[in-house]
Protein backbone atom coordinates (compact mmCIF):
# COMPACT_ATOMS: atom_id res chain seq x y z
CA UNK A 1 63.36 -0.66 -24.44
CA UNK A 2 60.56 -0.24 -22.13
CA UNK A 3 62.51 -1.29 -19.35
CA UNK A 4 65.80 1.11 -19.71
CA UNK A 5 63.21 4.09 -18.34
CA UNK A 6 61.42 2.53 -15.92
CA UNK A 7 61.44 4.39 -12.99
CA UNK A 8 64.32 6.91 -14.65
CA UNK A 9 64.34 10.85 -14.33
CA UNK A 10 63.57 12.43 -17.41
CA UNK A 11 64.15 16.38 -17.72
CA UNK A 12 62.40 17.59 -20.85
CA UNK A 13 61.95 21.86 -21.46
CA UNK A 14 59.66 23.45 -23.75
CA UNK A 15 57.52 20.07 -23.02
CA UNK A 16 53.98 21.93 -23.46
CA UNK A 17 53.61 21.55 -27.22
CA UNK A 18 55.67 20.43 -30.41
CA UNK A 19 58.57 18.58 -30.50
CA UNK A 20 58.57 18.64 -26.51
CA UNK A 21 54.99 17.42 -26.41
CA UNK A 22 56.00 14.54 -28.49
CA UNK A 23 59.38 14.22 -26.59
CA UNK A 24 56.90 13.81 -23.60
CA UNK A 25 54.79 11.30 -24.75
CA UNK A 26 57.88 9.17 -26.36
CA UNK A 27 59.29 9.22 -22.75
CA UNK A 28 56.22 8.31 -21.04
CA UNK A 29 55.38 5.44 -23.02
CA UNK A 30 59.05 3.85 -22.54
CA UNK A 31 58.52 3.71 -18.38
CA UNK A 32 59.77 7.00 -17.59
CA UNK A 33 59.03 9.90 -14.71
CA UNK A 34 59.19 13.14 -16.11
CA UNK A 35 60.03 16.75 -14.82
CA UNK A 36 58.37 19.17 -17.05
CA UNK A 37 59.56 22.66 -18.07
CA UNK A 38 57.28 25.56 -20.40
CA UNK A 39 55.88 28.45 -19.69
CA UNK A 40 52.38 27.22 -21.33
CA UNK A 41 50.62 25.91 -18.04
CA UNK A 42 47.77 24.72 -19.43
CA UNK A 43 50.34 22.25 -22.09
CA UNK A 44 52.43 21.67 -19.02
CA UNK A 45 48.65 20.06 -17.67
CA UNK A 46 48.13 18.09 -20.58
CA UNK A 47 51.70 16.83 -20.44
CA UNK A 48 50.98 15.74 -17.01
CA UNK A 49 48.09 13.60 -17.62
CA UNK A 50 49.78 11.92 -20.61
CA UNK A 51 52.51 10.87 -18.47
CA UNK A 52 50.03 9.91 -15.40
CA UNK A 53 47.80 8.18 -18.18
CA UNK A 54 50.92 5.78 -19.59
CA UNK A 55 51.70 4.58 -15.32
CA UNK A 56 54.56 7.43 -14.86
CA UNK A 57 54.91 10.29 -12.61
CA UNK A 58 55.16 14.30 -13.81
CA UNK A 59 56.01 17.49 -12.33
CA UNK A 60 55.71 20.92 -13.92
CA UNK A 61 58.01 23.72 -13.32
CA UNK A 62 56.19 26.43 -15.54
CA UNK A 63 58.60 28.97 -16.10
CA UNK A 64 60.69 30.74 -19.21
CA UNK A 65 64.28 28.85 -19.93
CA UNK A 66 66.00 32.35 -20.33
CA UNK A 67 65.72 32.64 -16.78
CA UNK A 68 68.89 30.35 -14.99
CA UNK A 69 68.18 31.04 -11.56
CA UNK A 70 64.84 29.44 -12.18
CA UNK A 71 66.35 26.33 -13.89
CA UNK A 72 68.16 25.77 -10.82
CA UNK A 73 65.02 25.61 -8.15
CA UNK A 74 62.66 23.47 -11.38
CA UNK A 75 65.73 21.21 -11.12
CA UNK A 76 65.60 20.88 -6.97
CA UNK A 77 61.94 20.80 -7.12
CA UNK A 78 61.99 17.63 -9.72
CA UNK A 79 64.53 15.64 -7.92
CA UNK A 80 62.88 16.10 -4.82
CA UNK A 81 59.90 14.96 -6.01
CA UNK A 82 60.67 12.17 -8.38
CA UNK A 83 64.53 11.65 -7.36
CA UNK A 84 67.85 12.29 -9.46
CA UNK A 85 67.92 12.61 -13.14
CA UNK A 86 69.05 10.61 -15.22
CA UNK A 87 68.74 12.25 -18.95
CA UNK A 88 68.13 16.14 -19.08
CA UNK A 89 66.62 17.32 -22.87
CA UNK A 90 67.21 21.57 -23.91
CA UNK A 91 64.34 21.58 -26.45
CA UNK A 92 62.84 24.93 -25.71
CA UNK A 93 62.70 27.40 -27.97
CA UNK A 94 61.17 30.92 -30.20
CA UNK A 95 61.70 32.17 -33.73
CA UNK A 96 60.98 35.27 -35.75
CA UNK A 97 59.79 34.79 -39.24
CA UNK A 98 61.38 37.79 -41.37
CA UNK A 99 64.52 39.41 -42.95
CA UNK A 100 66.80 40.60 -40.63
CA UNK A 101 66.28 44.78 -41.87
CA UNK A 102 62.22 44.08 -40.51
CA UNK A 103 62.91 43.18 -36.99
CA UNK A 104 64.38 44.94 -34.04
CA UNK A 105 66.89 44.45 -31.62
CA UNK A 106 64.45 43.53 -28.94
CA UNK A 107 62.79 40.58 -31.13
CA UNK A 108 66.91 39.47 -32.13
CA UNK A 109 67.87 39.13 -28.60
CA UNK A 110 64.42 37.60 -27.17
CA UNK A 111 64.96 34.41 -29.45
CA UNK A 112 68.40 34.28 -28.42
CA UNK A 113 67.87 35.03 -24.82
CA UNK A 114 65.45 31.53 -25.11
CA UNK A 115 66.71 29.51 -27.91
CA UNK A 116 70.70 29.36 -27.10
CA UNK A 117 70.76 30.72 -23.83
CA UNK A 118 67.62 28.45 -22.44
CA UNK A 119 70.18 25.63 -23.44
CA UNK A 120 72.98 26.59 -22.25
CA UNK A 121 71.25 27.53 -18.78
CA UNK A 122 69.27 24.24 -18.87
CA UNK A 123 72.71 22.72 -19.14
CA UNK A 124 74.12 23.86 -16.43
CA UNK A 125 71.27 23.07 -13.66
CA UNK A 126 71.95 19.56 -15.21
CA UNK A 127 75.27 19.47 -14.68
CA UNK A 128 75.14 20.38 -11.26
CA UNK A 129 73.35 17.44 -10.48
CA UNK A 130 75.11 15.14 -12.56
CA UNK A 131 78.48 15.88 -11.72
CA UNK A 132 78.53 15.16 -8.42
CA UNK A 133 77.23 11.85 -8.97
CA UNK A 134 79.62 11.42 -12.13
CA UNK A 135 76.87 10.22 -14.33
CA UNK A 136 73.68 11.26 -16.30
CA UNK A 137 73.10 12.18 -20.15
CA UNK A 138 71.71 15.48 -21.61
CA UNK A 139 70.75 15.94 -25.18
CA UNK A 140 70.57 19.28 -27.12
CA UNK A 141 68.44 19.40 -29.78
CA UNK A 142 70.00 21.04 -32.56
CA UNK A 143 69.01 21.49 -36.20
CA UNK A 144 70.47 21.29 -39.89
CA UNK A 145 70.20 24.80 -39.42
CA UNK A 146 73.12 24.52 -36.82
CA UNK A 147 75.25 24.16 -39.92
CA UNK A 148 73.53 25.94 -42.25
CA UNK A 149 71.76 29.35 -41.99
CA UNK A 150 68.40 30.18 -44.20
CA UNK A 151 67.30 33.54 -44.97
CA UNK A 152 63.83 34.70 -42.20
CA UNK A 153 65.17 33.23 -39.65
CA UNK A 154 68.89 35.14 -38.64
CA UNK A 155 68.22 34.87 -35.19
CA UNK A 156 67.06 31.09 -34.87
CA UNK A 157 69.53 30.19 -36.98
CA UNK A 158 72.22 31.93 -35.13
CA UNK A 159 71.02 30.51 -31.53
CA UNK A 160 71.52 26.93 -33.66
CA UNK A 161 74.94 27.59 -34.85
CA UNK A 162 75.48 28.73 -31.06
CA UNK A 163 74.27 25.95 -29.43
CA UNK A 164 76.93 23.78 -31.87
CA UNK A 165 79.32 25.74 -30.52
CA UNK A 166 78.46 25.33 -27.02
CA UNK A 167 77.99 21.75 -27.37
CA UNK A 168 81.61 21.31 -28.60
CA UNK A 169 83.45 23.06 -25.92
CA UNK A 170 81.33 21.36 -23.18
CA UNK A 171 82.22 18.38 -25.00
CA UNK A 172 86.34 18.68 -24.54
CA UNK A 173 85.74 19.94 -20.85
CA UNK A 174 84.04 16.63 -20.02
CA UNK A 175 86.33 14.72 -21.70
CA UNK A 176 89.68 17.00 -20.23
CA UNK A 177 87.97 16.17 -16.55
CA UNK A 178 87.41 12.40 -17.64
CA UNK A 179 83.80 12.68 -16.81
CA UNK A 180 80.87 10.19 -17.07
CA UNK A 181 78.29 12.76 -17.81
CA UNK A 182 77.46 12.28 -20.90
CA UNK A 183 76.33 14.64 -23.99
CA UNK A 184 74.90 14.59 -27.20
CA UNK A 185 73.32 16.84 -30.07
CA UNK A 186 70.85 15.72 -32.05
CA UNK A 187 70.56 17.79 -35.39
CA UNK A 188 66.96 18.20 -36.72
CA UNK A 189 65.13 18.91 -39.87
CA UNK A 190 62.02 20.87 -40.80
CA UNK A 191 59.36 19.52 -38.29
CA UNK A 192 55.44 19.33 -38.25
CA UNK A 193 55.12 21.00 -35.27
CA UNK A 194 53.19 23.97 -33.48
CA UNK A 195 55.25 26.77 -33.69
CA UNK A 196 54.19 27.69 -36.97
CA UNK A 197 51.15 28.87 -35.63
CA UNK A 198 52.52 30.72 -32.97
CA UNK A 199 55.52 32.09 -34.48
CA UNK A 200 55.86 36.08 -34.87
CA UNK A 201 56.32 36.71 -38.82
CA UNK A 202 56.79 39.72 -40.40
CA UNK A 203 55.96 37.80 -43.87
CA UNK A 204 53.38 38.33 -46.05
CA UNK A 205 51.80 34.52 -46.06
CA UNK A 206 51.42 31.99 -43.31
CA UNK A 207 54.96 30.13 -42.58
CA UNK A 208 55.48 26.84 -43.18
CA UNK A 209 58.73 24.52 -43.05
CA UNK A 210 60.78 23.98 -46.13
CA UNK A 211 61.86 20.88 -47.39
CA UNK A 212 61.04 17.58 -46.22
CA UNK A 213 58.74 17.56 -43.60
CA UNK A 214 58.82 15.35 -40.76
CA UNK A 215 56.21 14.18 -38.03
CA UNK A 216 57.43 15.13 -34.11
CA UNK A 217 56.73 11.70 -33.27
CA UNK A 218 59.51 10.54 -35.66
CA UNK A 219 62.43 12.83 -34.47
CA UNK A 220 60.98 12.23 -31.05
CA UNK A 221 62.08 8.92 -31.73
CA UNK A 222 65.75 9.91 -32.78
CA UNK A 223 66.03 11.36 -29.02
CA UNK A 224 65.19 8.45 -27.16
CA UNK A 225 67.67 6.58 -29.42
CA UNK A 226 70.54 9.32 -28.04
CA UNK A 227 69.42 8.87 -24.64
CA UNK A 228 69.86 5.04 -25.36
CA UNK A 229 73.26 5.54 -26.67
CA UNK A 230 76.31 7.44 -26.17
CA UNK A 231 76.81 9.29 -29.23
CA UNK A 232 78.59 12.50 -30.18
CA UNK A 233 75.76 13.86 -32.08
CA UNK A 234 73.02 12.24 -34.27
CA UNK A 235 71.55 13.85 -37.98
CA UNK A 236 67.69 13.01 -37.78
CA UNK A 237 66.21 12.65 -41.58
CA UNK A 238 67.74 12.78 -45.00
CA UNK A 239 67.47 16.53 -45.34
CA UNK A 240 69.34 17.13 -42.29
CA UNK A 241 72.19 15.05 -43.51
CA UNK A 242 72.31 16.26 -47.12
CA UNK A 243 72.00 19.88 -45.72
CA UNK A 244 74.89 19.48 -43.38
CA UNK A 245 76.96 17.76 -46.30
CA UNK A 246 75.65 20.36 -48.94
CA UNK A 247 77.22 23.06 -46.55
CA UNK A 248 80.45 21.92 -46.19
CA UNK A 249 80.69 21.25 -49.99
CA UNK A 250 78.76 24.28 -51.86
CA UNK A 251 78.37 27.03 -48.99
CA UNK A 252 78.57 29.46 -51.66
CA UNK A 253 76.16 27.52 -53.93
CA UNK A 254 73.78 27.51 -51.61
CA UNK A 255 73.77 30.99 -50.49
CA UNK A 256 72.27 32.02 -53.76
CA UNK A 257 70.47 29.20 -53.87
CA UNK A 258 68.61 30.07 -50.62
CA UNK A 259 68.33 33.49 -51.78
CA UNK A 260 66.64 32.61 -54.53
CA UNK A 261 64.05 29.52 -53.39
CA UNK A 262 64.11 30.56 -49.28
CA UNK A 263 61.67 32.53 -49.11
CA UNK A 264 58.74 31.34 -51.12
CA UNK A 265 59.92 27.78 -49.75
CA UNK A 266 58.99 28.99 -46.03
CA UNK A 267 55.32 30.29 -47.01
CA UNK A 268 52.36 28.68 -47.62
CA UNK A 269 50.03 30.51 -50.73
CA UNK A 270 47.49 31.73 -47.42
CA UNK A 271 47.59 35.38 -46.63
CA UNK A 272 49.04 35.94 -42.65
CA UNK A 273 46.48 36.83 -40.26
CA UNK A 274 48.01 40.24 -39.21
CA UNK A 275 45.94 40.20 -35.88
CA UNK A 276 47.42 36.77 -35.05
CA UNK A 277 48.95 35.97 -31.84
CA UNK A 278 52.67 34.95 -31.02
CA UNK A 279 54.42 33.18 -28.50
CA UNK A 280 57.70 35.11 -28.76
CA UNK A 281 57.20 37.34 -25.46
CA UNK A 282 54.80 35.19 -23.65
CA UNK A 283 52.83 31.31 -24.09
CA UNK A 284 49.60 31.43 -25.56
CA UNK A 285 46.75 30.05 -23.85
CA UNK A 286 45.35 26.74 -24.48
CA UNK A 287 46.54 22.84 -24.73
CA UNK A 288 48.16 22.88 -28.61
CA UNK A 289 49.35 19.79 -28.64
CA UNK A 290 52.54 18.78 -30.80
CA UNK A 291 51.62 18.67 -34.62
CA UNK A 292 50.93 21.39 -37.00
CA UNK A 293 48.47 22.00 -39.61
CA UNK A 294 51.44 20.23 -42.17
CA UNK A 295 50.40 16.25 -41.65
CA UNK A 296 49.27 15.10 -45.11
CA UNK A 297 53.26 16.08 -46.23
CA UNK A 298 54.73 15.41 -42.97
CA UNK A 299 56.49 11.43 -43.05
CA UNK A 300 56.46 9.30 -40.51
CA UNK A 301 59.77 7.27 -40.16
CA UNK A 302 62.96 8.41 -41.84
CA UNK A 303 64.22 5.94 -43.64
CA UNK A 304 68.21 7.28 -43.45
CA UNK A 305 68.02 6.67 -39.59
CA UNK A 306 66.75 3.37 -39.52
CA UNK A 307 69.65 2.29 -41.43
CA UNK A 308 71.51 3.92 -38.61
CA UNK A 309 69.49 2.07 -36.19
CA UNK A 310 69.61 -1.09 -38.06
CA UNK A 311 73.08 -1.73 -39.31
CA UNK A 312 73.02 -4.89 -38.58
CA UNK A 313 70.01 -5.69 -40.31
CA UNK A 314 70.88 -3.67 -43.26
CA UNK A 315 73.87 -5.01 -43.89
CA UNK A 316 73.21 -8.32 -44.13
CA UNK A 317 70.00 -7.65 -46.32
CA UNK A 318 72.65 -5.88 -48.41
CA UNK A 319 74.71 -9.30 -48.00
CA UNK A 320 71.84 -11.27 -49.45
CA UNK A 321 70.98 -8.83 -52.19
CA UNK A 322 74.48 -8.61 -53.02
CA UNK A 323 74.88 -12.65 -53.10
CA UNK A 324 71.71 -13.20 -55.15
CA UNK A 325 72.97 -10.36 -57.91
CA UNK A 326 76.36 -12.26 -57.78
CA UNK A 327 74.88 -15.85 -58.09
CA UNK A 328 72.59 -14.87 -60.93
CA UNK A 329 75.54 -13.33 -62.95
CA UNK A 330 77.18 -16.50 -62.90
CA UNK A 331 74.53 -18.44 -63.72
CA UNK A 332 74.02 -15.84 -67.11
């Protein structure tokens, strides 16, 4: 696959740490260029060198995604520099830990100004590069929480269902003007990733992500399958899948369920550090990286997406297993 980004234009925002980090690094190692977008300059630095270190070329553009009219010069400034892009990623994003009567109307619209509306803006610097050219693929990464809402997080989870919403409208324009652009949402579970340590929590114990846990480097994965592939919209991990499902089926079920298990299920048993610092109004110094402190319950591959990946495969091992069980009840 190596060869399908070599020498392509890869867009990739919040690209300092997390799920971006990891995005970055996936990218990089499959022949690709990269523009970079965070606020967190010294990430956006370490990004850089990863991509320099694996043959590629980088270029930051260190600013905050709720700003559009900045999207629009990162977006000149990368194309001059590394030429037109090819696959543009809205990753970026901010949460606040805490019930909804605990946090003020400030906090509320800050993670929407960055989580929806950084998309949203993102998307349309990318599109108006792409459309003139009639080709070029950006991916929104979405979340089961795009479906489903938890209790602690009303304004994440709001941005998520937003950014669903979003995605399908865009979706009918491009097909109404019978464009090539192409775009896709990839849906994403509970992630080892940085922002628990920089998220701003009113709760009494460190947060942590509930349910399965997955790895960056695994749903990083699941992106550069989308950008491989022109898919509506892709359901990275188990969880994700039986959320989305579980939703549709039991929403009221699971409201009380969530009341009931949500909380406790999104804190670890370690007191919060009151004092600690968050990244909600501004990045915090430092190279972070992209995992958490969650790795020894974090998994590595999802098992439900290489099936997805592999149907081929899987089918005809299912063929074979199927035959065998056949043949031997014959022979009985």
């Amino acid at each position: 696959m190596k060869k399908d980004f070599k020498n392509k234009v890869v867009v990739i925002t919040g690209a300092s740490a997390g799920l971006g980090r990891s995005l970055v690094r996936t990218f990089a190692q499959h022949g690709a260029n990269i523009g970079l977008i965070a606020r967190g300059e010294d990430g956006l630095h370490g990004a850089k060198k990863e991509v320099e270190a694996a043959g590629g070329k980088a270029v930051i553009a260190a600013m905050d995604v709720s700003d559009a009219k900045a999207f629009e010069a990162a977006a000149d400034i990368i194309e001059e520099k590394l030429g037109h892009i090819d696959v543009w990623i809205n990753n970026a994003m901010v949460s606040v830990f805490g019930p909804l009567k605990k946090m003020n109307a400030d906090e509320f619209k800050r993670v929407t100004e960055v989580t929806y509306l950084g998309q949203v803006y993102g998307t349309m610097a990318a599109l108006k590069k792409m459309l003139p050219r009639d080709k070029g693929k950006i991916i929104l990464i979405g979340s089961a929480l795009a479906y489903r809402g938890i209790p602690l997080q009303s304004a994440y989870c709001g941005a998520k269902h937003g950014i669903h919403g979003f995605f399908e409208s865009l979706r009918s324009e491009l097909y109404h003007d019978k464009s090539n652009v192409q775009l896709t949402m990839v849906q994403m579970p509970a992630m080892n990733t940085t922002q628990f340590g920089f998220v701003k929590s009113y709760l009494p114990d460190k947060p942590k992500p509930m349910g399965i846990i997955y790895e960056p480097e695994a749903a990083a994965r699941s992106v550069l399958y989308a950008a491989c592939h022109n898919e509506r919209e892709i359901y990275f991990g188990y969880s994700t899948f039986k959320t989305i499902l579980g939703n549709k089926v039991v929403p009221g079920y699971l409201d009380k369920y969530l009341g009931k298990k949500g909380y406790k299920g999104q804190q670890t048993d370690e007191p919060a550090n009151p004092d600690k610092k968050n990244n909600l109004w501004e990045s915090i110094p430092g190279d972070h990286g992209a995992q958490g402190p969650f790795d020894k319950h974090a998994m590595h591959w999802s098992p439900l997406f290489f099936i997805k990946k592999h149907k081929w495969i899987t089918l005809a091992a299912a063929t074979i297993i199927t035959g065998a069980l056949i043949n031997k009840m014959v022979k009985d």
